[in-house]
PDB file of N, CA and C in Angstrom:
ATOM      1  N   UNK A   1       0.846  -1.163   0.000  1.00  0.00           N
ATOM      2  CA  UNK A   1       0.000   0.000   0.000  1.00  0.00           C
ATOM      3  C   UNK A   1       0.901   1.239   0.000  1.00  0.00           C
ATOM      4  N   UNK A   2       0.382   2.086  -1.225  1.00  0.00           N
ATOM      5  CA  UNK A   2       1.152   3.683  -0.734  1.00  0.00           C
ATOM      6  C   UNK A   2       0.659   3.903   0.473  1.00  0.00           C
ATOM      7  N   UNK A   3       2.115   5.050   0.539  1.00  0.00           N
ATOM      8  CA  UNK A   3       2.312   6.098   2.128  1.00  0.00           C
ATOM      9  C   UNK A   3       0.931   6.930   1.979  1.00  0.00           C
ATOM     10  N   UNK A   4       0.630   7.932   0.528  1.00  0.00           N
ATOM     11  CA  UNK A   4      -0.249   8.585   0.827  1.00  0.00           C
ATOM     12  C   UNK A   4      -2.166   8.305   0.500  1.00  0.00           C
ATOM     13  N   UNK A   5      -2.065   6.696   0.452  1.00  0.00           N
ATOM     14  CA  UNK A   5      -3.544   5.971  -0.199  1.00  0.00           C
ATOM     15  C   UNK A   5      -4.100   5.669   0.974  1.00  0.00           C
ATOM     16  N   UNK A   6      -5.563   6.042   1.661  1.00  0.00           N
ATOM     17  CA  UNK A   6      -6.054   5.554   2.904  1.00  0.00           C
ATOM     18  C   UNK A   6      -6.493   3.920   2.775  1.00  0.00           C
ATOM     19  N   UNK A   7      -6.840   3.151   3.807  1.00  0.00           N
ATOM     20  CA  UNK A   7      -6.872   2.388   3.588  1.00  0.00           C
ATOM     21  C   UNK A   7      -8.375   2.137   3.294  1.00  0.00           C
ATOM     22  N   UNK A   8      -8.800   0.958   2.787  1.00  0.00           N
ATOM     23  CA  UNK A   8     -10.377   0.737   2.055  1.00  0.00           C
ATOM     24  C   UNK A   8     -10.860   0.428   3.255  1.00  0.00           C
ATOM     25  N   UNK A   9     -12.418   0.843   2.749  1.00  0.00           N
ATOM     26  CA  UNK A   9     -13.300   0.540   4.321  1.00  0.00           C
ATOM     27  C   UNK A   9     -13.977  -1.190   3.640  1.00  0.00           C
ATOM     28  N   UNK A  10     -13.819  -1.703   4.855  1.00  0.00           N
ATOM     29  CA  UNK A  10     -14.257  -3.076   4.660  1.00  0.00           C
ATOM     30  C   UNK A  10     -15.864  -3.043   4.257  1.00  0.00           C
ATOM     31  N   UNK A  11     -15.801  -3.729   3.475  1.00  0.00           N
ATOM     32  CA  UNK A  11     -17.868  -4.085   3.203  1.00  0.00           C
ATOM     33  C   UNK A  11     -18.700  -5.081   4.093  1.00  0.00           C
ATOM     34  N   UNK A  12     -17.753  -5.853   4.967  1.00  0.00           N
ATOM     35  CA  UNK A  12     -18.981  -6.918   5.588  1.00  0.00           C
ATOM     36  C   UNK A  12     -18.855  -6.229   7.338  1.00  0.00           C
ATOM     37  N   UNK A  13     -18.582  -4.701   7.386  1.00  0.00           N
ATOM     38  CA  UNK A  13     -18.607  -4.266   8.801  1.00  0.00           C
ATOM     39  C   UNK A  13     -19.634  -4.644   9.289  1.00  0.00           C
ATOM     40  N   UNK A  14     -20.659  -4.585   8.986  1.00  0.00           N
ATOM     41  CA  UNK A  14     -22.256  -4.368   9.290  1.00  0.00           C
ATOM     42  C   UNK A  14     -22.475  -5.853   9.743  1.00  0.00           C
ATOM     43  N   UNK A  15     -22.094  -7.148   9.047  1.00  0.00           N
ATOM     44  CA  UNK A  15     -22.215  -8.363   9.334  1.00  0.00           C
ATOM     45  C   UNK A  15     -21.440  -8.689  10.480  1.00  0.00           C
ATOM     46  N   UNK A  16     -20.285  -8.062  10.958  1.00  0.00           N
ATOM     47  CA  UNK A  16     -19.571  -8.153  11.663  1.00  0.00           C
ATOM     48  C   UNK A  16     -19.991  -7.458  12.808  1.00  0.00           C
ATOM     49  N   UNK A  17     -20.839  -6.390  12.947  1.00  0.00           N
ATOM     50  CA  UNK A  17     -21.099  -5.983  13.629  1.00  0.00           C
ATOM     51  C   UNK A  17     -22.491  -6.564  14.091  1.00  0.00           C
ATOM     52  N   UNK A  18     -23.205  -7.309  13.496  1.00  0.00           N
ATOM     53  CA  UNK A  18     -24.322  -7.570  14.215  1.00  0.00           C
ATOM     54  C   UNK A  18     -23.998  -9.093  14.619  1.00  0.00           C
ATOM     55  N   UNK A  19     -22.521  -9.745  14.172  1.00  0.00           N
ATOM     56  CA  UNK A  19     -22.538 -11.100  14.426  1.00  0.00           C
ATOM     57  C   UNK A  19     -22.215 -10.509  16.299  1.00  0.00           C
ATOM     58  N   UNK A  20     -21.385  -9.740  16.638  1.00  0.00           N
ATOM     59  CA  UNK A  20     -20.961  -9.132  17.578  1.00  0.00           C
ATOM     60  C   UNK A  20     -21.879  -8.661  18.950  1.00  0.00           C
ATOM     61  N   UNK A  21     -23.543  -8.438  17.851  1.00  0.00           N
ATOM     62  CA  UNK A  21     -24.026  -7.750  18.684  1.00  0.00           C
ATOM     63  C   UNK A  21     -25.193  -9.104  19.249  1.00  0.00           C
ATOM     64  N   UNK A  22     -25.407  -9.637  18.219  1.00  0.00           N
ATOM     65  CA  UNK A  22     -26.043 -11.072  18.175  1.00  0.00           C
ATOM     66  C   UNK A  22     -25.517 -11.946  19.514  1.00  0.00           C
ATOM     67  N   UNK A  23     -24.252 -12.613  18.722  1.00  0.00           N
ATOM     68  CA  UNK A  23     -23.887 -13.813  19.369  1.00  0.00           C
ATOM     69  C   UNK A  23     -22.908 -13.330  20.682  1.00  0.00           C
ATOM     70  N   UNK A  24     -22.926 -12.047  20.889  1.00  0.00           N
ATOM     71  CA  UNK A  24     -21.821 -11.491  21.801  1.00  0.00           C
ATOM     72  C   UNK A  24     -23.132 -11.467  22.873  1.00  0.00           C
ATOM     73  N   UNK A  25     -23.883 -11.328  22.994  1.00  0.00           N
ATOM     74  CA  UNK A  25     -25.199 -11.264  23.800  1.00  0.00           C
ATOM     75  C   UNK A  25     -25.593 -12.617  24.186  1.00  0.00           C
ATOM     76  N   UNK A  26     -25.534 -13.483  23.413  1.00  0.00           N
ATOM     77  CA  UNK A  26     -25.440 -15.087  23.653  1.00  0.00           C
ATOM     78  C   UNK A  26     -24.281 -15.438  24.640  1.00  0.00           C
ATOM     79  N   UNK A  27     -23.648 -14.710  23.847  1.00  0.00           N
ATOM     80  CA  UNK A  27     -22.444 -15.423  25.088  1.00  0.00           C
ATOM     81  C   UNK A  27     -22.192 -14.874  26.045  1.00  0.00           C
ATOM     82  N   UNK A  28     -22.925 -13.364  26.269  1.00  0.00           N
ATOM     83  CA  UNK A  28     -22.373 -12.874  27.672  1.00  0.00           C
ATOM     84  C   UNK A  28     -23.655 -13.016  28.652  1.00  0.00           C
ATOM     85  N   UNK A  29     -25.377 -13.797  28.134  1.00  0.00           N
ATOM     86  CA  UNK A  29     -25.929 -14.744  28.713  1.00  0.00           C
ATOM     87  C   UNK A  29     -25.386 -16.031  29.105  1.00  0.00           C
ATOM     88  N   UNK A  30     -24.948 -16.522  28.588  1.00  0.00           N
ATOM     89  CA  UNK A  30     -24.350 -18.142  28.844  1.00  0.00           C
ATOM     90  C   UNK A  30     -23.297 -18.051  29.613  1.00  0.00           C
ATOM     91  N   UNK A  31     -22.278 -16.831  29.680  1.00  0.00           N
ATOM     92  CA  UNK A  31     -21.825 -16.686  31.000  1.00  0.00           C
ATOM     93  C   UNK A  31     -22.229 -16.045  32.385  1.00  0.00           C
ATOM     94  N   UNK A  32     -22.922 -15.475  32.061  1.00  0.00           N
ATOM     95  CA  UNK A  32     -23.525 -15.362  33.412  1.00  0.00           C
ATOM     96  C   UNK A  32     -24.613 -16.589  34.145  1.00  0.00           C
ATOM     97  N   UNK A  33     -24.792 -17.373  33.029  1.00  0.00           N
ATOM     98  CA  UNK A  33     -25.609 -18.395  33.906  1.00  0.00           C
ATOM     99  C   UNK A  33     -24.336 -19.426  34.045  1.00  0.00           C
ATOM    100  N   UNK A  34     -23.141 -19.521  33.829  1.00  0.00           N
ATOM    101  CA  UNK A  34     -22.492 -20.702  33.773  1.00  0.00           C
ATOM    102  C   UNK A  34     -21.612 -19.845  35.880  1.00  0.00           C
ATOM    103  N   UNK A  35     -21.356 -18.888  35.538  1.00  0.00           N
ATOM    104  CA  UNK A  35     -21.255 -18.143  36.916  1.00  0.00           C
ATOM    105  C   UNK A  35     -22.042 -18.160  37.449  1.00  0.00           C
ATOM    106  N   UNK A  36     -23.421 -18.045  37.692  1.00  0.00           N
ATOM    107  CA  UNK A  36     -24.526 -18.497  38.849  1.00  0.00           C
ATOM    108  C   UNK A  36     -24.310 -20.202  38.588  1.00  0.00           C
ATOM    109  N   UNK A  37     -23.917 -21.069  37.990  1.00  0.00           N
ATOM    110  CA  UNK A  37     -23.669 -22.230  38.641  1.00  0.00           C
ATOM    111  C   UNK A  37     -22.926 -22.543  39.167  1.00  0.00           C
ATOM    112  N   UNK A  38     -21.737 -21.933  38.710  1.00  0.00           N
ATOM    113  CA  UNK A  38     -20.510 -22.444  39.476  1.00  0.00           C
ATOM    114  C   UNK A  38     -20.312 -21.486  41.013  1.00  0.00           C
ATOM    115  N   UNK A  39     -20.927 -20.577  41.308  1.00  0.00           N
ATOM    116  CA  UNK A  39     -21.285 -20.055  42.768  1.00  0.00           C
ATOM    117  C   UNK A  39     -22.553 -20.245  43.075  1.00  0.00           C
ATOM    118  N   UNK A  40     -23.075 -21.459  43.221  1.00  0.00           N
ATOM    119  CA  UNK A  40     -24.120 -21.736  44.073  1.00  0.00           C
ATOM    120  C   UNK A  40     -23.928 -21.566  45.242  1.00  0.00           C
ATOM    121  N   UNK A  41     -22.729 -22.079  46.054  1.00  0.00           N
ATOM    122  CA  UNK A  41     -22.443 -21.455  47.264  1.00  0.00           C
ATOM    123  C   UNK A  41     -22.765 -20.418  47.966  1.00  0.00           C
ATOM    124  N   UNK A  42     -22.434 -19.349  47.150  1.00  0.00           N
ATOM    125  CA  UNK A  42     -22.742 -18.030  47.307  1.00  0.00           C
ATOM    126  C   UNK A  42     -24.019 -17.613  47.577  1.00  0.00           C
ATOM    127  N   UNK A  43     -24.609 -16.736  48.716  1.00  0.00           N
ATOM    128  CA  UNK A  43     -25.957 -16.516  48.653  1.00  0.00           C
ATOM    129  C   UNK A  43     -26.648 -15.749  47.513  1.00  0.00           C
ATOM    130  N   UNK A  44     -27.920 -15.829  47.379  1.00  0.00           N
ATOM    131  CA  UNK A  44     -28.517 -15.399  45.994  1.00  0.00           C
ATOM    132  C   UNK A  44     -28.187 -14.039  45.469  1.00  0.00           C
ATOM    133  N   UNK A  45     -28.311 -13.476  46.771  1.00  0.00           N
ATOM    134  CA  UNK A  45     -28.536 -11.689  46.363  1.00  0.00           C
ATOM    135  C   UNK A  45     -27.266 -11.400  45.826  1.00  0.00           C
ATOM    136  N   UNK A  46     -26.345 -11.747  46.425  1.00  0.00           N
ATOM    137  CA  UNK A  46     -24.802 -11.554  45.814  1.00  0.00           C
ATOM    138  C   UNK A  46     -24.305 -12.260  44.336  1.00  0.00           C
ATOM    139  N   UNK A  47     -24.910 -13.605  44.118  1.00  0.00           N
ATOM    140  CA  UNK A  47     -24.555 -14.288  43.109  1.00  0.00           C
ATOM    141  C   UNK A  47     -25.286 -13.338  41.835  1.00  0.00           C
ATOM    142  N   UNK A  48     -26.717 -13.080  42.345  1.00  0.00           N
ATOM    143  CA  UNK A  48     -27.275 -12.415  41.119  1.00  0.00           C
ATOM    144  C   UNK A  48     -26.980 -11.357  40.909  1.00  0.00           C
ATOM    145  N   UNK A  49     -26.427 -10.916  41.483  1.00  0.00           N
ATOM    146  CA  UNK A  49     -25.544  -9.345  41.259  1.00  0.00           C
ATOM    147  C   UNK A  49     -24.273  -9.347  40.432  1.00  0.00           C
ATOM    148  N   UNK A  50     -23.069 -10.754  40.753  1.00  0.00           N
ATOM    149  CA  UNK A  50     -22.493 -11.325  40.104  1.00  0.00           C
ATOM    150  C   UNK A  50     -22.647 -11.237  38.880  1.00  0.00           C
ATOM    151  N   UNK A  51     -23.566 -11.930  38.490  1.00  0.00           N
ATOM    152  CA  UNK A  51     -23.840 -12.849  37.001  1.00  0.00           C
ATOM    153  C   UNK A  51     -24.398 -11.899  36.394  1.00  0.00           C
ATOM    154  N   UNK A  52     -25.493 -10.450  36.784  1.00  0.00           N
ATOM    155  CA  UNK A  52     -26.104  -9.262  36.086  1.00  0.00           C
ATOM    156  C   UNK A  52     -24.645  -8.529  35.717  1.00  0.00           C
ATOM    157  N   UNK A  53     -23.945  -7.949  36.480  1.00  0.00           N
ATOM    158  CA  UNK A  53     -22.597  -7.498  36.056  1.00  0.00           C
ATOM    159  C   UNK A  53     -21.732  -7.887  35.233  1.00  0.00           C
ATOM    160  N   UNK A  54     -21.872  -9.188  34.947  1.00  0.00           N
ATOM    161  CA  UNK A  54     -20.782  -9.837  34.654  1.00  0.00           C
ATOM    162  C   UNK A  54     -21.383  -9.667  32.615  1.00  0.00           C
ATOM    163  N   UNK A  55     -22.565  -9.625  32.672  1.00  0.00           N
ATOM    164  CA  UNK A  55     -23.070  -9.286  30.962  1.00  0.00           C
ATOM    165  C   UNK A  55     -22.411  -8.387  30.672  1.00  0.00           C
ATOM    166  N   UNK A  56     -22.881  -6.902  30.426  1.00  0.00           N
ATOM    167  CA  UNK A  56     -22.038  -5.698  30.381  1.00  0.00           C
ATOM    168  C   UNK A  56     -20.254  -6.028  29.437  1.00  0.00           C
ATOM    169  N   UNK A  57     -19.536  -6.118  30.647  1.00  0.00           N
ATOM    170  CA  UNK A  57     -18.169  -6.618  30.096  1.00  0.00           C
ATOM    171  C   UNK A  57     -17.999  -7.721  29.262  1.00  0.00           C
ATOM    172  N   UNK A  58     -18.945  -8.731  28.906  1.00  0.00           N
ATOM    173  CA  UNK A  58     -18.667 -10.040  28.295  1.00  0.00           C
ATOM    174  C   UNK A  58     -19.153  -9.323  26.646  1.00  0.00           C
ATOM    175  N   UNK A  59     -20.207  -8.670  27.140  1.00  0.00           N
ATOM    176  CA  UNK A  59     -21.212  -8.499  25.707  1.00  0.00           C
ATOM    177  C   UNK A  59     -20.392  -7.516  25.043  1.00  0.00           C
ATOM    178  N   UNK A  60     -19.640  -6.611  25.710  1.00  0.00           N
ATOM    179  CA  UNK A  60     -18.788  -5.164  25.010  1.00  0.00           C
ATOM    180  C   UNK A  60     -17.320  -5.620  24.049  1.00  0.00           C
ATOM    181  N   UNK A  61     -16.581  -6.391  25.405  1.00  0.00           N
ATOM    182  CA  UNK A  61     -15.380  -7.111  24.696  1.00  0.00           C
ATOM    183  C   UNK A  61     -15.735  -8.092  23.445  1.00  0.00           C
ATOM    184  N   UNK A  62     -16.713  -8.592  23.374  1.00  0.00           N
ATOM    185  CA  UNK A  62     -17.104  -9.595  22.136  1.00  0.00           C
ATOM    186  C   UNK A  62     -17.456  -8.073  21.105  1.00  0.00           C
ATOM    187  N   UNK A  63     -17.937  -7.434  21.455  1.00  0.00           N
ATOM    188  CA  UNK A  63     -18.473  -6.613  20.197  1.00  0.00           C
ATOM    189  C   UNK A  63     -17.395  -5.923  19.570  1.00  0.00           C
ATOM    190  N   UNK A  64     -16.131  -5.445  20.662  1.00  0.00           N
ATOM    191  CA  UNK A  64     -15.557  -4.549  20.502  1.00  0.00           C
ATOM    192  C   UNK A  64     -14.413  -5.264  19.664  1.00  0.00           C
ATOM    193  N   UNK A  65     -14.114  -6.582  19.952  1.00  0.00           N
ATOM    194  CA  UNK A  65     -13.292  -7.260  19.335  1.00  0.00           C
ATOM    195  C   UNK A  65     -13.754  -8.105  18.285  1.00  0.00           C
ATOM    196  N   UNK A  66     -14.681  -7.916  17.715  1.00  0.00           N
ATOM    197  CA  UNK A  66     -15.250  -8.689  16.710  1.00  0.00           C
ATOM    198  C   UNK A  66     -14.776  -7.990  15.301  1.00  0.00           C
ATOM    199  N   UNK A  67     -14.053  -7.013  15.128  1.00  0.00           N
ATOM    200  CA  UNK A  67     -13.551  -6.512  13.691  1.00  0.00           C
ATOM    201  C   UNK A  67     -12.501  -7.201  13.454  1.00  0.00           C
ATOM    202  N   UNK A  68     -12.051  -8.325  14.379  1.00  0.00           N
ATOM    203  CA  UNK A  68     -10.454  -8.657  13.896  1.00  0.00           C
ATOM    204  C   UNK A  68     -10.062  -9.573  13.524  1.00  0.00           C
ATOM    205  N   UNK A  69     -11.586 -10.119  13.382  1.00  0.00           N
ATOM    206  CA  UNK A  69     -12.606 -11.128  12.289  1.00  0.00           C
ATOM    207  C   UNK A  69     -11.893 -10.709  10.983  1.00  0.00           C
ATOM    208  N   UNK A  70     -10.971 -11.809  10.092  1.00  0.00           N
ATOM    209  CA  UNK A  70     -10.953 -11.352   8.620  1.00  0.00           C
ATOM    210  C   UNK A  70     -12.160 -11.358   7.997  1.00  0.00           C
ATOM    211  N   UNK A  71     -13.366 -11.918   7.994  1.00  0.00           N
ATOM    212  CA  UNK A  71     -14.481 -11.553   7.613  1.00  0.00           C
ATOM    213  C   UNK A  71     -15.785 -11.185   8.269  1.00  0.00           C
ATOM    214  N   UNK A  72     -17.028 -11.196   7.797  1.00  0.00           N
ATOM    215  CA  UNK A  72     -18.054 -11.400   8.280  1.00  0.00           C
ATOM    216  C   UNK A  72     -18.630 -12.658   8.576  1.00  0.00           C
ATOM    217  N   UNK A  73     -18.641 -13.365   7.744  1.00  0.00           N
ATOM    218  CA  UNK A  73     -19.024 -14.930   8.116  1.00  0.00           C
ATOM    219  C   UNK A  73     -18.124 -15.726   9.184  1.00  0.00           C
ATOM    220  N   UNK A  74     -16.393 -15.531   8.787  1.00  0.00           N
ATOM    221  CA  UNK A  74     -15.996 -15.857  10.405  1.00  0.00           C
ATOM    222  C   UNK A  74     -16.085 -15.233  11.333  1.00  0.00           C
ATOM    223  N   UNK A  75     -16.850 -14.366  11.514  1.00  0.00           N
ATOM    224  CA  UNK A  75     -17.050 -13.674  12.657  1.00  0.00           C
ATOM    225  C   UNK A  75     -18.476 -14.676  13.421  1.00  0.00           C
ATOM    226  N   UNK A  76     -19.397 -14.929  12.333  1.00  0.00           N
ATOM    227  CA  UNK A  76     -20.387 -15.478  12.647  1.00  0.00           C
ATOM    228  C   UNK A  76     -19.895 -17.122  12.793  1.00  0.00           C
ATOM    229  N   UNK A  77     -19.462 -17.855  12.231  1.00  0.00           N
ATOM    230  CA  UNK A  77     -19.043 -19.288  12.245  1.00  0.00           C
ATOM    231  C   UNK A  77     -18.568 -19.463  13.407  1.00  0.00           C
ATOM    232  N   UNK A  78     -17.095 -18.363  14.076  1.00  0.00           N
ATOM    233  CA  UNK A  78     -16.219 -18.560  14.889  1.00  0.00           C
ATOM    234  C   UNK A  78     -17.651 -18.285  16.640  1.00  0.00           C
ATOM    235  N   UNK A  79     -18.127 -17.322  16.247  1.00  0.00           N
ATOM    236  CA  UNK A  79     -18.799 -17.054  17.780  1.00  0.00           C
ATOM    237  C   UNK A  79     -20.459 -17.861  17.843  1.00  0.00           C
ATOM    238  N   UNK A  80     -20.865 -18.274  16.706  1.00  0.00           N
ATOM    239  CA  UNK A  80     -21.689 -19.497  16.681  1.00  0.00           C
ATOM    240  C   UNK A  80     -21.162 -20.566  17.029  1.00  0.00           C
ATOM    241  N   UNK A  81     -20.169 -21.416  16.998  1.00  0.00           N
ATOM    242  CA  UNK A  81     -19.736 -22.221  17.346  1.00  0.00           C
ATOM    243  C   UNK A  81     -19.344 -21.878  18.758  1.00  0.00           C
ATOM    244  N   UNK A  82     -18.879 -20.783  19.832  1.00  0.00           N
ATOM    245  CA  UNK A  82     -18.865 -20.351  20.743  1.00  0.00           C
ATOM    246  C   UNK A  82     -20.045 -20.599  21.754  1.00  0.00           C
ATOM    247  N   UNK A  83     -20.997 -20.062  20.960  1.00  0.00           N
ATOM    248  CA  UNK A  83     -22.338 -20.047  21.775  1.00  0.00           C
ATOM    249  C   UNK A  83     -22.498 -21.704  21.781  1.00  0.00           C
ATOM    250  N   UNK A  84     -22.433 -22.064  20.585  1.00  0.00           N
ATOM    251  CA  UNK A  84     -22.573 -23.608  20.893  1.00  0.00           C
ATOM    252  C   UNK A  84     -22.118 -24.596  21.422  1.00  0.00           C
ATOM    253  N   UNK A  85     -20.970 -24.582  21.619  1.00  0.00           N
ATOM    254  CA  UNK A  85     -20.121 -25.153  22.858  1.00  0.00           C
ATOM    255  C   UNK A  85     -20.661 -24.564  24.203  1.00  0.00           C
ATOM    256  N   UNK A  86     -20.502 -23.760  24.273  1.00  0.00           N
ATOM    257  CA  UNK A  86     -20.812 -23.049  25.952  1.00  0.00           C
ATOM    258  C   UNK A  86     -22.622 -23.004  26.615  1.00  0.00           C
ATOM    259  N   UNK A  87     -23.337 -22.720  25.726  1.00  0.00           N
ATOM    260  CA  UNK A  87     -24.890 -23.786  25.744  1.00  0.00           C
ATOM    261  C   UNK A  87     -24.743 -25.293  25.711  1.00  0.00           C
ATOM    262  N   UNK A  88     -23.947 -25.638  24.690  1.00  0.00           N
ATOM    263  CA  UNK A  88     -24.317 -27.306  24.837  1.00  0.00           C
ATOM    264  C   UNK A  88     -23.845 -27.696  26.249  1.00  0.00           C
ATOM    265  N   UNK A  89     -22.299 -27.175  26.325  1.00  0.00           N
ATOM    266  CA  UNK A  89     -21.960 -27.397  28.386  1.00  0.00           C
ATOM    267  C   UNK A  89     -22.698 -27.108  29.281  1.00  0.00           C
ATOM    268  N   UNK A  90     -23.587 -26.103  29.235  1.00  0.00           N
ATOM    269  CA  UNK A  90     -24.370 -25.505  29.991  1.00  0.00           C
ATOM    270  C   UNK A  90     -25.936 -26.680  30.176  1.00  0.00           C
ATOM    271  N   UNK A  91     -26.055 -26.608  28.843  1.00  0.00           N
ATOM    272  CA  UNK A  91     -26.775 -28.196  28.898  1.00  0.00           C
ATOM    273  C   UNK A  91     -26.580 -29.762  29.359  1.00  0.00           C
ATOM    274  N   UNK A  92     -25.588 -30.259  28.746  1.00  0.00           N
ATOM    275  CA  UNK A  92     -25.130 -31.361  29.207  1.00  0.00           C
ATOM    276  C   UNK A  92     -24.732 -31.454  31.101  1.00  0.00           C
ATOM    277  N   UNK A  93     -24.068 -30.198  31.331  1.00  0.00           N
ATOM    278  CA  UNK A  93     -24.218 -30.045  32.763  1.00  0.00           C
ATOM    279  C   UNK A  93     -25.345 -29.964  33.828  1.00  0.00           C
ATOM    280  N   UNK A  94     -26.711 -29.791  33.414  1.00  0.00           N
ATOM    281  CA  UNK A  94     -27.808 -29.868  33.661  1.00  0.00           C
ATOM    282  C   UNK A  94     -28.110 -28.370  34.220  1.00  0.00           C
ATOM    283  N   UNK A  95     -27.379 -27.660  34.090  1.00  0.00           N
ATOM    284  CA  UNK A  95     -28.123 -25.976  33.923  1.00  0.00           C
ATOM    285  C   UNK A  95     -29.031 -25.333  33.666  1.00  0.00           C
ATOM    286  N   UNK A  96     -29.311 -25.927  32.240  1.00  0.00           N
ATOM    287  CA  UNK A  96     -30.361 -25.579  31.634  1.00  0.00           C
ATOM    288  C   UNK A  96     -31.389 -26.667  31.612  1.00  0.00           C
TER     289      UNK A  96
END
């Protein structure tokens, strides 16, 4: 690339951005319920305070890091398969 040529704006941002906003929401549900299982110990009021907090940061870092996705579709393949591992554990563990 020339010194003085900007660089091209990608075309599948938008896919990338809703795989982000989609499955980044999936997964920062599925961790907060995989954290209210693994602190059952913990009394309720505190655990659910836990696991409400704990969305926020899960759902932002997935969104925020989802451009570094070479595409749009691996953005979606890579964090579909995410959600699906971490639901199916969540399942097979009897969580859900």
């Amino acid at each position: 690339m020339k010194a003085g040529k900007p660089a091209p704006i990608q075309r599948d941002w938008a896919s990338k951005t809703l795989a982000g906003a989609v499955l980044g929401f999936a997964l920062a549900m599925g961790s907060s319920a995989l954290l209210a299982a693994l602190t059952d110990s913990v009394p309720l009021v505190t655990r659910s305070q836990l696991a409400m907090w704990l969305v926020p940061p899960v759902w932002l870092g997935v969104l925020g890091t989802v451009y570094f996705f070479g595409s749009g579709l691996r953005a979606w393949a890579w964090l579909g398969a995410a959600c699906a591992a971490l639901y199916g554990g969540l399942f097979l563990a009897g969580v859900l």
